[in-house]
C-alpha atoms as a PDB file:
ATOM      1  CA  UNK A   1       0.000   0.000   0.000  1.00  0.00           C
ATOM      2  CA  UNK A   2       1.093   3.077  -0.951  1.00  0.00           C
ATOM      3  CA  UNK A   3       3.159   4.845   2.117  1.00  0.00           C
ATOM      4  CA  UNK A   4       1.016   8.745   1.397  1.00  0.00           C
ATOM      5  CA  UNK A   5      -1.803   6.200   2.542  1.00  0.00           C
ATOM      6  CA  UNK A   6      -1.321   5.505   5.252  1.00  0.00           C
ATOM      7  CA  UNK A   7      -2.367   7.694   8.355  1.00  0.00           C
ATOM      8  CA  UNK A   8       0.824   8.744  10.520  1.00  0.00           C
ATOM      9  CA  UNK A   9      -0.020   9.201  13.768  1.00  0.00           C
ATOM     10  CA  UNK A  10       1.527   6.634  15.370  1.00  0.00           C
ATOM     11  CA  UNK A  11       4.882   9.179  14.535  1.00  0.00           C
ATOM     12  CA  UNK A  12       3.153  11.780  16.118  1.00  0.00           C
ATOM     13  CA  UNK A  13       3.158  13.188  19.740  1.00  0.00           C
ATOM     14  CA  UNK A  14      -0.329  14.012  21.162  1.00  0.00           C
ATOM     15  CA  UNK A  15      -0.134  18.053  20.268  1.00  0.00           C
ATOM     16  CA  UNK A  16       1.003  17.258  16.520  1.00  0.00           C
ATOM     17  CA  UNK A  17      -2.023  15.136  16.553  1.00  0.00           C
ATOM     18  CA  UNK A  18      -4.420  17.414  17.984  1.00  0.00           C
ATOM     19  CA  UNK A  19      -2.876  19.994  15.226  1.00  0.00           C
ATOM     20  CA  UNK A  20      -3.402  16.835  12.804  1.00  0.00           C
ATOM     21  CA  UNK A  21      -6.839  16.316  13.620  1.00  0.00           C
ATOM     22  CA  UNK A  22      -8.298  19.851  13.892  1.00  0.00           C
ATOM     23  CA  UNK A  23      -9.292  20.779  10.401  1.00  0.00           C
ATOM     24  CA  UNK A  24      -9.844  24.377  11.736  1.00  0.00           C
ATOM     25  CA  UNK A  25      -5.946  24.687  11.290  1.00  0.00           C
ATOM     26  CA  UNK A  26      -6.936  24.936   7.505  1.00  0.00           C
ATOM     27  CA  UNK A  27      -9.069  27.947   7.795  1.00  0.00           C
ATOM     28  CA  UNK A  28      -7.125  30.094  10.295  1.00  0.00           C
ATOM     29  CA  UNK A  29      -9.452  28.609  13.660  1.00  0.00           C
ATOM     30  CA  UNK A  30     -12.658  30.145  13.106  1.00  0.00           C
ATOM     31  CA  UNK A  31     -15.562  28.087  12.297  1.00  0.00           C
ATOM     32  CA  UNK A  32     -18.127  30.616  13.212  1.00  0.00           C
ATOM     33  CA  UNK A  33     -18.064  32.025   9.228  1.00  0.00           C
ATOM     34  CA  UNK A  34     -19.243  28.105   8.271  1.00  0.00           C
ATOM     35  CA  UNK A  35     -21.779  27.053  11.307  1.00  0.00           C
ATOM     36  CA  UNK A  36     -23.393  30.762  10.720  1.00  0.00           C
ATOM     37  CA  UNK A  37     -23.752  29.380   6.820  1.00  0.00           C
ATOM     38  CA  UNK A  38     -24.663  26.275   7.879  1.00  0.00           C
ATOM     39  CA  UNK A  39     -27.792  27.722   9.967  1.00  0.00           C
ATOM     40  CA  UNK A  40     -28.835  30.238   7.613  1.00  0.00           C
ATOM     41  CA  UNK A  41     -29.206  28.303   4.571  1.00  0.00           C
ATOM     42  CA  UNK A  42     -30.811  25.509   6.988  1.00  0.00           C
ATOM     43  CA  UNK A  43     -33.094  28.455   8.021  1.00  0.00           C
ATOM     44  CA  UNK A  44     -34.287  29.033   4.437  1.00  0.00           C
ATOM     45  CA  UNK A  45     -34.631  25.277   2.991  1.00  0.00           C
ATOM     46  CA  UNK A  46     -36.901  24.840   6.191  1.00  0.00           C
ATOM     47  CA  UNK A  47     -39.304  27.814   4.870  1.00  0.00           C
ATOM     48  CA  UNK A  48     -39.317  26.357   1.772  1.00  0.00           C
ATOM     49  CA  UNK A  49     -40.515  22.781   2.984  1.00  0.00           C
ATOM     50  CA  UNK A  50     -44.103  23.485   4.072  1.00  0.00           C
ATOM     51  CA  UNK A  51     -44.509  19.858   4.695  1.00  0.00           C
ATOM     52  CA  UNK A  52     -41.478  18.830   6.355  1.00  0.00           C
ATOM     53  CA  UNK A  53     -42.360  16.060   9.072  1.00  0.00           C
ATOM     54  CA  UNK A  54     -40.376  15.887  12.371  1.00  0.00           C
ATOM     55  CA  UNK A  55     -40.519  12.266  13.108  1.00  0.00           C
ATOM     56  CA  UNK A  56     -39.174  10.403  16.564  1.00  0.00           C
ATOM     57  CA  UNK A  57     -37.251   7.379  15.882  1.00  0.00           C
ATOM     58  CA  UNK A  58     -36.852   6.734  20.002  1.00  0.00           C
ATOM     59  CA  UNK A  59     -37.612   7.894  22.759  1.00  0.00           C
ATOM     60  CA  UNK A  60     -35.178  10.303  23.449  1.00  0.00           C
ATOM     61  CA  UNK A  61     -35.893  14.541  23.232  1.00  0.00           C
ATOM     62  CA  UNK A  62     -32.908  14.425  20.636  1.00  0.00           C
ATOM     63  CA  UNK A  63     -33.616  11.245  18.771  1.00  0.00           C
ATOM     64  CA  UNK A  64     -35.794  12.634  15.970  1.00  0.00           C
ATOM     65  CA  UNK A  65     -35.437  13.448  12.425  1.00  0.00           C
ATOM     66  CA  UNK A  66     -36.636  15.845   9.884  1.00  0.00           C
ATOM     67  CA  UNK A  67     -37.942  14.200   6.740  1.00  0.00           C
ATOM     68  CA  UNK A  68     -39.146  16.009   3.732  1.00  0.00           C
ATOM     69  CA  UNK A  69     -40.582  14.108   0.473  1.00  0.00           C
ATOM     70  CA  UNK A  70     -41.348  15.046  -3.038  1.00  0.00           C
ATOM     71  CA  UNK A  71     -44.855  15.998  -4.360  1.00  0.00           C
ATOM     72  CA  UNK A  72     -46.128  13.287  -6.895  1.00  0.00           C
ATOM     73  CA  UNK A  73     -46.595   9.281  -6.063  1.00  0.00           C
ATOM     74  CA  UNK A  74     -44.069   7.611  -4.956  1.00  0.00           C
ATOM     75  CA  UNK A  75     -41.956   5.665  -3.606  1.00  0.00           C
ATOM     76  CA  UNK A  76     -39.705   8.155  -3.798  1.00  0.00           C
ATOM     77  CA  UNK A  77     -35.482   7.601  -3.173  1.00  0.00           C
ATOM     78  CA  UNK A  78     -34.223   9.132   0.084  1.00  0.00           C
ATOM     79  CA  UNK A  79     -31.363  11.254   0.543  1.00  0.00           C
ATOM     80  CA  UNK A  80     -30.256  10.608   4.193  1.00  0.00           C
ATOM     81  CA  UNK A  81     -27.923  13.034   6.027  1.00  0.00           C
ATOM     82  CA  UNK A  82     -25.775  12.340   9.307  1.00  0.00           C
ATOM     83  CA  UNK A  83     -24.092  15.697  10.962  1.00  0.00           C
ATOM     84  CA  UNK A  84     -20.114  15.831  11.894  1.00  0.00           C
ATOM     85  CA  UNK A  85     -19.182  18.087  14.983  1.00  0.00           C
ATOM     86  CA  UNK A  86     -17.106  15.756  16.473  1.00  0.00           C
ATOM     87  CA  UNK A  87     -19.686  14.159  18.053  1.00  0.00           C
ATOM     88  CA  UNK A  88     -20.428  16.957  20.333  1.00  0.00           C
ATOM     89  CA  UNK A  89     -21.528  19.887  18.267  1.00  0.00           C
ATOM     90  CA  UNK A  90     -24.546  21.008  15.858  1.00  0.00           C
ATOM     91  CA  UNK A  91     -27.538  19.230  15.193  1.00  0.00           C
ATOM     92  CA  UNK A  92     -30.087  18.976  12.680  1.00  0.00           C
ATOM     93  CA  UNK A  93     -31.197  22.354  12.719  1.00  0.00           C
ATOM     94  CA  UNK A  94     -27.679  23.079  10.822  1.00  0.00           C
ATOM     95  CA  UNK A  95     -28.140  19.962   9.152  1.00  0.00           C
ATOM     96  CA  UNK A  96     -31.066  20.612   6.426  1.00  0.00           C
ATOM     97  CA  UNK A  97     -29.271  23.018   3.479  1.00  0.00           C
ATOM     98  CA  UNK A  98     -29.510  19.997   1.164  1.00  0.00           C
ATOM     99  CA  UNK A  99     -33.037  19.747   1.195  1.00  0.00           C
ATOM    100  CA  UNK A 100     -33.951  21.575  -1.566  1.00  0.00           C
ATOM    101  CA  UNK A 101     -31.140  20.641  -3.782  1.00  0.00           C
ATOM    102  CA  UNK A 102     -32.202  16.993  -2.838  1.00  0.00           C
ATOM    103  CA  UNK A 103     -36.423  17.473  -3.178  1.00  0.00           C
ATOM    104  CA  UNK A 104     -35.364  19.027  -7.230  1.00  0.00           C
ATOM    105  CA  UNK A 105     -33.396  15.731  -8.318  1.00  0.00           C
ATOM    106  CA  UNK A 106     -37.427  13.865  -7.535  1.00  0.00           C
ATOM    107  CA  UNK A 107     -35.597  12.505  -3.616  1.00  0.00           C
ATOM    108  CA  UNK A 108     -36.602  12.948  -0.238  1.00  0.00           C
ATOM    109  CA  UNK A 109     -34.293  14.035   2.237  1.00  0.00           C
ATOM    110  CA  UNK A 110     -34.049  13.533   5.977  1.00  0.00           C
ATOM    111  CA  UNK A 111     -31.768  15.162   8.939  1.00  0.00           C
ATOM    112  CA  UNK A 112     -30.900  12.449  11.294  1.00  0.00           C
ATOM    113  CA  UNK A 113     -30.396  14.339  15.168  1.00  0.00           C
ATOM    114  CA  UNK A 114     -28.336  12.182  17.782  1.00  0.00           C
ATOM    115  CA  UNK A 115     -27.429  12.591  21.377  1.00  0.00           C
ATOM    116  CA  UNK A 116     -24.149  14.509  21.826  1.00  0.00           C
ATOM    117  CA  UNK A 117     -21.189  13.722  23.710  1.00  0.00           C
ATOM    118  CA  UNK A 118     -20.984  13.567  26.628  1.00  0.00           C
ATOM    119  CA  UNK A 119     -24.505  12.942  27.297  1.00  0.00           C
ATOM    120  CA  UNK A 120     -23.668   9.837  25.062  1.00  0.00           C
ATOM    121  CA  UNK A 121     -21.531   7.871  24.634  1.00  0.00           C
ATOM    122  CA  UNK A 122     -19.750   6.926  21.265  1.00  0.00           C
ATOM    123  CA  UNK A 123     -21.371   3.468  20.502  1.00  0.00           C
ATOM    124  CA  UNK A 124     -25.030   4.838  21.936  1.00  0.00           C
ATOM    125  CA  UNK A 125     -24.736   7.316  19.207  1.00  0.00           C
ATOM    126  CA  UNK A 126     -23.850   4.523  16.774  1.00  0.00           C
ATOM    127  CA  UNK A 127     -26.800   2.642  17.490  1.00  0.00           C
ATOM    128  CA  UNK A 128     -28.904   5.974  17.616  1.00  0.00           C
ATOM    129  CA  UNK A 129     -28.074   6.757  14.243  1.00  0.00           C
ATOM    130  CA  UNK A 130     -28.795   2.936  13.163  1.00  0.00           C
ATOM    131  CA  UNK A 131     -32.130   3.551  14.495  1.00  0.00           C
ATOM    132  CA  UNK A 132     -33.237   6.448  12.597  1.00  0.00           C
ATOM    133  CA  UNK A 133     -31.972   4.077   9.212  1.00  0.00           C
ATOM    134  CA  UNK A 134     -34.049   1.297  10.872  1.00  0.00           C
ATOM    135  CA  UNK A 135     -37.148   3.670  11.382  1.00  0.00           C
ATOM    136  CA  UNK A 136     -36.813   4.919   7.787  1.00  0.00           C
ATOM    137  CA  UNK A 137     -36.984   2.009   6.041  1.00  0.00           C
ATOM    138  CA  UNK A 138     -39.371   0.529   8.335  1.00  0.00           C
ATOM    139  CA  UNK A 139     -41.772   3.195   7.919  1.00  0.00           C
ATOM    140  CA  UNK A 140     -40.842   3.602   3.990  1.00  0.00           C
ATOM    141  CA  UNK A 141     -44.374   2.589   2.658  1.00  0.00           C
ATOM    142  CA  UNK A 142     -45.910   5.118   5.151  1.00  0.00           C
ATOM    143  CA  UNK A 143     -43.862   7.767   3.618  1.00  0.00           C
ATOM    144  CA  UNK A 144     -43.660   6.809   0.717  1.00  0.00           C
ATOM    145  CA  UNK A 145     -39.785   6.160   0.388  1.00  0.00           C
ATOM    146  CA  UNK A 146     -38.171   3.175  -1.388  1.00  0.00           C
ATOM    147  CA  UNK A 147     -36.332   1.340   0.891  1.00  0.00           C
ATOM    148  CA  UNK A 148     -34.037   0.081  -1.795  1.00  0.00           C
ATOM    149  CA  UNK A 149     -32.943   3.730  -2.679  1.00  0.00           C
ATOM    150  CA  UNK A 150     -31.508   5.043   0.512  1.00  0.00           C
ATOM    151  CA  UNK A 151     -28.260   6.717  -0.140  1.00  0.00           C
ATOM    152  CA  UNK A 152     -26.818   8.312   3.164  1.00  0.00           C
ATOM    153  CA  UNK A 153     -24.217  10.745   3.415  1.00  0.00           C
ATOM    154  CA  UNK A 154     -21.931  12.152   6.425  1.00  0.00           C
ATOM    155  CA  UNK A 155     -19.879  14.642   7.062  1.00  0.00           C
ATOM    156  CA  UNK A 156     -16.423  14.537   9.096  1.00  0.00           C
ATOM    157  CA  UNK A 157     -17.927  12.534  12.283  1.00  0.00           C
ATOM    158  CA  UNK A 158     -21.220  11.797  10.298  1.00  0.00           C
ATOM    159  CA  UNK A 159     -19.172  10.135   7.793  1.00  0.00           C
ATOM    160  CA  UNK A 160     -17.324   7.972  10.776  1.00  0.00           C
ATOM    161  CA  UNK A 161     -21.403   7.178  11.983  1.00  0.00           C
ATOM    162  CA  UNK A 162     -22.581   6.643   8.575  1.00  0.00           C
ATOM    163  CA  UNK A 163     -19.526   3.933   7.607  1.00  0.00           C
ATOM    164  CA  UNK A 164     -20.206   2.815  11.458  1.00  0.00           C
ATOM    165  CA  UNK A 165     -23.894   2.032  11.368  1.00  0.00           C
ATOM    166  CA  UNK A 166     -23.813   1.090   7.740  1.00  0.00           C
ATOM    167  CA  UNK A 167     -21.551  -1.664   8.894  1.00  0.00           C
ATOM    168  CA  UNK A 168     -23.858  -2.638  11.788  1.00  0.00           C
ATOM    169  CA  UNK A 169     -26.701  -2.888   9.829  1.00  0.00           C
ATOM    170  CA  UNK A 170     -28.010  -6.099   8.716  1.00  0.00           C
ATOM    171  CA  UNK A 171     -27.230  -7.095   4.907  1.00  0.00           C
ATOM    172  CA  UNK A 172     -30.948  -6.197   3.831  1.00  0.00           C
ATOM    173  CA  UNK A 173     -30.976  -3.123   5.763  1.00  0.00           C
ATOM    174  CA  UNK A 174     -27.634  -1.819   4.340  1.00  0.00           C
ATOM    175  CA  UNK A 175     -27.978   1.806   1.788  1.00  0.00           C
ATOM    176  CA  UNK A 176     -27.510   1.432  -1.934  1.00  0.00           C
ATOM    177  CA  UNK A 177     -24.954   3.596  -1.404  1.00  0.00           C
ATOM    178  CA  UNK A 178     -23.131   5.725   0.966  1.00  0.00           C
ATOM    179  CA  UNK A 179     -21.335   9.413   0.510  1.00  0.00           C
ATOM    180  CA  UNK A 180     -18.391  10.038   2.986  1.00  0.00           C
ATOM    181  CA  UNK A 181     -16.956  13.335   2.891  1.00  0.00           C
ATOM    182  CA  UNK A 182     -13.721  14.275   5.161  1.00  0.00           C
ATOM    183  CA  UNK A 183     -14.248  11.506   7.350  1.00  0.00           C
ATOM    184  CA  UNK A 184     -12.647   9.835  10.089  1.00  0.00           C
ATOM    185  CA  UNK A 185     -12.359   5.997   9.988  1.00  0.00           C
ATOM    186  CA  UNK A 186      -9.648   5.131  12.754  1.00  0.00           C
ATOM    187  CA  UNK A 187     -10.356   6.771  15.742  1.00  0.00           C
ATOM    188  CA  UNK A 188      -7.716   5.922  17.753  1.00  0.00           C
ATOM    189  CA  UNK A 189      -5.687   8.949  17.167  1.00  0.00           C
ATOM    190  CA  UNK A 190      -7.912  11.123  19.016  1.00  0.00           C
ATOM    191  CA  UNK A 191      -6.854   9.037  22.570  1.00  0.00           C
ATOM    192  CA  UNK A 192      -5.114  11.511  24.606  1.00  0.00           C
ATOM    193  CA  UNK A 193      -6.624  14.808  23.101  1.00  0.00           C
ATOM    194  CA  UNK A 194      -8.563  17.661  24.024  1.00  0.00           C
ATOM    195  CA  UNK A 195     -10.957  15.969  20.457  1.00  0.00           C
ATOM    196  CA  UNK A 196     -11.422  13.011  23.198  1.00  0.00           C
ATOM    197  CA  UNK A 197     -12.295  15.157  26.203  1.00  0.00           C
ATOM    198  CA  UNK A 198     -16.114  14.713  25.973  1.00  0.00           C
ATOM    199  CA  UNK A 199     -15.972  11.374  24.366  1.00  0.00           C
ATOM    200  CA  UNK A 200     -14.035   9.412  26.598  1.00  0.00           C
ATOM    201  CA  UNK A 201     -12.485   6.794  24.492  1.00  0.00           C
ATOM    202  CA  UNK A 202      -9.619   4.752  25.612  1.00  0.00           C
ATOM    203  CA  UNK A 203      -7.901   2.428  22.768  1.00  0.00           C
ATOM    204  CA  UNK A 204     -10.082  -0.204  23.065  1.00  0.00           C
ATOM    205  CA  UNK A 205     -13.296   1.442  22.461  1.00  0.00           C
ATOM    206  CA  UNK A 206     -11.478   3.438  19.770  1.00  0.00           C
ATOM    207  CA  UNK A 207     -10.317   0.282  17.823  1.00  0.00           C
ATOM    208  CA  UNK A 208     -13.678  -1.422  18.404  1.00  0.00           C
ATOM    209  CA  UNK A 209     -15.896   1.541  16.562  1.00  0.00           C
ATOM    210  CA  UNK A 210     -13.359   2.617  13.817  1.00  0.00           C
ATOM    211  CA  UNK A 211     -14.912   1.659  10.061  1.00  0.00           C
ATOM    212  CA  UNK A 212     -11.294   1.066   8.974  1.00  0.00           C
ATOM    213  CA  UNK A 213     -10.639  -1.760  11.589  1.00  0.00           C
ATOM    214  CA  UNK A 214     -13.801  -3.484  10.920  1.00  0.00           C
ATOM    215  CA  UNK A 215     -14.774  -6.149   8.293  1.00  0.00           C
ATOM    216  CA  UNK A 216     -15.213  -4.151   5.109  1.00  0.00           C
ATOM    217  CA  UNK A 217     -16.976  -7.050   2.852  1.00  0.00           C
ATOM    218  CA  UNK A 218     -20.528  -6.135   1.187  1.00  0.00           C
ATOM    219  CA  UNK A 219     -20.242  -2.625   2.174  1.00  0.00           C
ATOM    220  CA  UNK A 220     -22.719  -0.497  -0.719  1.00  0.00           C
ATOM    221  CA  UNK A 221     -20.770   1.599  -3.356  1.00  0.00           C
ATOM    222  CA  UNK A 222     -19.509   4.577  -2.159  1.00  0.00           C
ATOM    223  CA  UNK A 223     -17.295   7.627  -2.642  1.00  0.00           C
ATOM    224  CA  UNK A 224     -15.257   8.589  -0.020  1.00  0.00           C
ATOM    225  CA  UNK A 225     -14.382  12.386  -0.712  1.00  0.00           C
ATOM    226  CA  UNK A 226     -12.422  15.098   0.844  1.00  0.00           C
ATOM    227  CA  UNK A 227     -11.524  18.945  -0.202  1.00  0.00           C
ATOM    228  CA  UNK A 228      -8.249  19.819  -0.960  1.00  0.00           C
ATOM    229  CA  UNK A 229      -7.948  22.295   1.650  1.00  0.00           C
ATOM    230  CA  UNK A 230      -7.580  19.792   4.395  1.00  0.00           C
ATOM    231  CA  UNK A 231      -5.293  18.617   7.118  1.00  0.00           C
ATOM    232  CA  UNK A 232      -2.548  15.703   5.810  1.00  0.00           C
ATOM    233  CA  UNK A 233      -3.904  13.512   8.263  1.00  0.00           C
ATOM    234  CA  UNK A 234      -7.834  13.666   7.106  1.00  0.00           C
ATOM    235  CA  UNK A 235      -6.607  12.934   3.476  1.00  0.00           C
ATOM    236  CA  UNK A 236      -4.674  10.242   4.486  1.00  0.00           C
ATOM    237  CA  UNK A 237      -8.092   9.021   6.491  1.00  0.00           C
ATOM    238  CA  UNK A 238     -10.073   8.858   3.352  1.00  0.00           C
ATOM    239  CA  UNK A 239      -7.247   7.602   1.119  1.00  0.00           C
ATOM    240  CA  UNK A 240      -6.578   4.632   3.589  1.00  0.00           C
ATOM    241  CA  UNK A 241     -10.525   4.185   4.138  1.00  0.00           C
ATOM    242  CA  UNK A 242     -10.912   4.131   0.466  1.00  0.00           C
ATOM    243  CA  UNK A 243      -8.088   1.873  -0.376  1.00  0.00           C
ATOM    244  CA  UNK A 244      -9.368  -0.605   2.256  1.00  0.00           C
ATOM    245  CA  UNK A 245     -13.021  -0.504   0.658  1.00  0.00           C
ATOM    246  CA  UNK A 246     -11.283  -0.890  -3.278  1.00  0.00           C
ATOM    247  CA  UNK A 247      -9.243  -4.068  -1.101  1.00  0.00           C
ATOM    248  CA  UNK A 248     -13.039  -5.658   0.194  1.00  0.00           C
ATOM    249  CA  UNK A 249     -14.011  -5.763  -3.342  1.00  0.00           C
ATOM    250  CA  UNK A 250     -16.024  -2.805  -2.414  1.00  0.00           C
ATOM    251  CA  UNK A 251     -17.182  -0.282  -5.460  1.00  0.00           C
ATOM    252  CA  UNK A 252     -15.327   3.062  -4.142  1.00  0.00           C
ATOM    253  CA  UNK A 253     -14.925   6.061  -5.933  1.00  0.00           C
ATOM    254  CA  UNK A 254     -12.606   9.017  -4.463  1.00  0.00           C
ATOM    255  CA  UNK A 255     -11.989  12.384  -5.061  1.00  0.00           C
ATOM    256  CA  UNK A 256     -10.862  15.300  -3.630  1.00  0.00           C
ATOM    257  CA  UNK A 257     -12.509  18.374  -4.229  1.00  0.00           C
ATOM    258  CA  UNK A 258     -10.956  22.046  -5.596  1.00  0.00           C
ATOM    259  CA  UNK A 259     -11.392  24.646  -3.806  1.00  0.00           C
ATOM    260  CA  UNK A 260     -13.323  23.121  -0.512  1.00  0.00           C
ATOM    261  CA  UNK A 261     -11.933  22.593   2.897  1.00  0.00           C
ATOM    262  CA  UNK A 262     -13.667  20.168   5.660  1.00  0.00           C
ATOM    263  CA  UNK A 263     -16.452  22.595   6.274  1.00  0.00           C
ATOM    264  CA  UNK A 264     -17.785  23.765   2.998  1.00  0.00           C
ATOM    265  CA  UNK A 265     -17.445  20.499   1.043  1.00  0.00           C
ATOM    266  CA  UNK A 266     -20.725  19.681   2.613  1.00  0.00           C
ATOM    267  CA  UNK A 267     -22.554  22.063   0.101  1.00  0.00           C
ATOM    268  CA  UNK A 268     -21.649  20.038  -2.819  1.00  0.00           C
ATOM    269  CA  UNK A 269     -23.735  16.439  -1.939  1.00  0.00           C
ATOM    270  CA  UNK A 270     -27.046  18.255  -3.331  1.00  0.00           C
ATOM    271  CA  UNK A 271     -25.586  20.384  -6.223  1.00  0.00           C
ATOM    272  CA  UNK A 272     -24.987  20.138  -9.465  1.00  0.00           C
ATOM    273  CA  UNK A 273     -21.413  19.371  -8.616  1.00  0.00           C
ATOM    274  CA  UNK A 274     -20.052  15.891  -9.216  1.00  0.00           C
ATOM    275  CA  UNK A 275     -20.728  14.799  -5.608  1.00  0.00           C
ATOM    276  CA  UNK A 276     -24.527  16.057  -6.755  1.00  0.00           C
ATOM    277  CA  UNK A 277     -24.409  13.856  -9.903  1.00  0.00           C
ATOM    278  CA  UNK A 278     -23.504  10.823  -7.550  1.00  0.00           C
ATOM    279  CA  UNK A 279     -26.099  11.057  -5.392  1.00  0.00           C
ATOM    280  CA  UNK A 280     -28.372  11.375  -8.654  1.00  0.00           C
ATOM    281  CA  UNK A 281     -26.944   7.878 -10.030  1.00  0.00           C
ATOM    282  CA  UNK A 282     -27.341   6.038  -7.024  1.00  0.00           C
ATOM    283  CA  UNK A 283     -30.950   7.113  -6.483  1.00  0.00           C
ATOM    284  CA  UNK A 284     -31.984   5.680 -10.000  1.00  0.00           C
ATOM    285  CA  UNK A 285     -34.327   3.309  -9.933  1.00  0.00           C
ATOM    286  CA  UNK A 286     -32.639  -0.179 -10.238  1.00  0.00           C
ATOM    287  CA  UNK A 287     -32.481  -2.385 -14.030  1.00  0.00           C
ATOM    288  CA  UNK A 288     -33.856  -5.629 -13.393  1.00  0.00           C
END
């Protein structure tokens, strides 16, 4: 395997890894310019989405989701989208800008909310986000969803939760396709810093829930993307992930993006960008 690969942190002392795995080096430590975008184009694809649903998936405050479907008969594909913030930041309220770029390619979209850290731990948040999947396609023919057209996409930590739960999901429960963007797949690098403060792994639990330690075989196609504005380490991440996936006999397609760091990447899955395009193909309706 190629040596650029292959994450590095094992080389690393704990600061150069908390410099390693803090995209916000990238952009100069201010993230308030991207949540602030994040909220207000969430703010206007929820006024255009008269009948968006809020739907509980358990029986948690914070386990809910927002789901929003095309008008016409369905069953319509679904566009499913899990949040990053390390596990302990944002929710779905800064989740929902793809909506309406999703609702004009004929797909629903939903915006999956989880517990944060630390009033959760890691692997509850796993299994909360394989709930909401569960709930989706279990309800499908009451919302008139295709349960064989789910495509889910992450960002950052809800690309690690996406991979996660994908891989925890039973064979006929698994996505036709998954779309990681400037994810993290081995976790254990964050053990011993500040990143791990509110999550409280030790290298154990790390190993156990990292999507590049785990048996990769029958996971759905996928592209694993990143931008090109991005920390060595969280290319690496995706590169190695990816690799691994292409290794499983896994269809993986990778790119990394011009002009898009770890925080504005997000704003290509619904576009006409070729992230956009991808999430078109995989929502087709299947050749028999």
């Amino acid at each position: 395997m190629d040596a650029d690969t292959q994450p590095r942190w094992r080389e690393m002392t704990a600061a150069e890894r908390e410099d390693a795995y803090s995209p916000s080096t990238m952009v100069g430590g201010d993230l308030g310019r991207f949540i602030a975008s994040y909220a207000e184009q969430s703010r206007a694809a929820y006024a255009t989405c008269p009948d968006l649903q809020t739907l509980h998936y358990g029986q948690a405050e914070t386990q809910t989701l927002d789901l929003v479907v095309p008008q016409g008969a369905g069953p319509h594909p679904l566009h499913v989208f899990v949040h990053g913030g390390y596990w302990q930041a944002l929710s779905k309220k800064e989740s929902f800008f793809a909506a309406p770029g999703t609702l004009a390619q004929g797909i629903a979209f939903s915006a999956v909310d989880y517990t944060l850290a630390p009033g959760a731990a890691l692997g509850e948040i796993v299994d909360e986000v394989i709930s909401a999947i569960r709930f989706l396609i279990m309800q499908s023919d009451a919302y008139g969803l295709d349960p064989t057209r789910v495509v889910i996409s992450g960002s950052s930590a809800g690309a690690h939760l996406a991979a996660m739960a994908t891989l925890r999901l039973g064979a006929s429960e698994r996505p036709a396709g998954l779309m990681l963007l400037s994810g993290i797949y081995d976790l254990r690098p964050l053990v011993g810093t500040y990143i791990n403060d509110a999550i409280g792994m030790d290298d154990k639990s790390a190993a156990a829930l990292s999507p590049a330690l785990c048996d990769l075989s029958g996971f759905p196609p996928s592209v694993v993307a990143w931008g090109d504005n991005e920390t060595d380490e969280f290319k690496r991440q995706s590169l190695h992930f990816a690799e691994l996936l292409q290794q499983a006999g896994c269809a993986t397609d990778t790119r990394e993006v011009a002009g898009r760091n770890h925080f504005d990447i997000v704003h290509d899955i619904a576009s006409d960008s070729a992230l956009g395009g991808w999430l078109a193909r995989l929502a087709r309706p299947k050749e028999h």
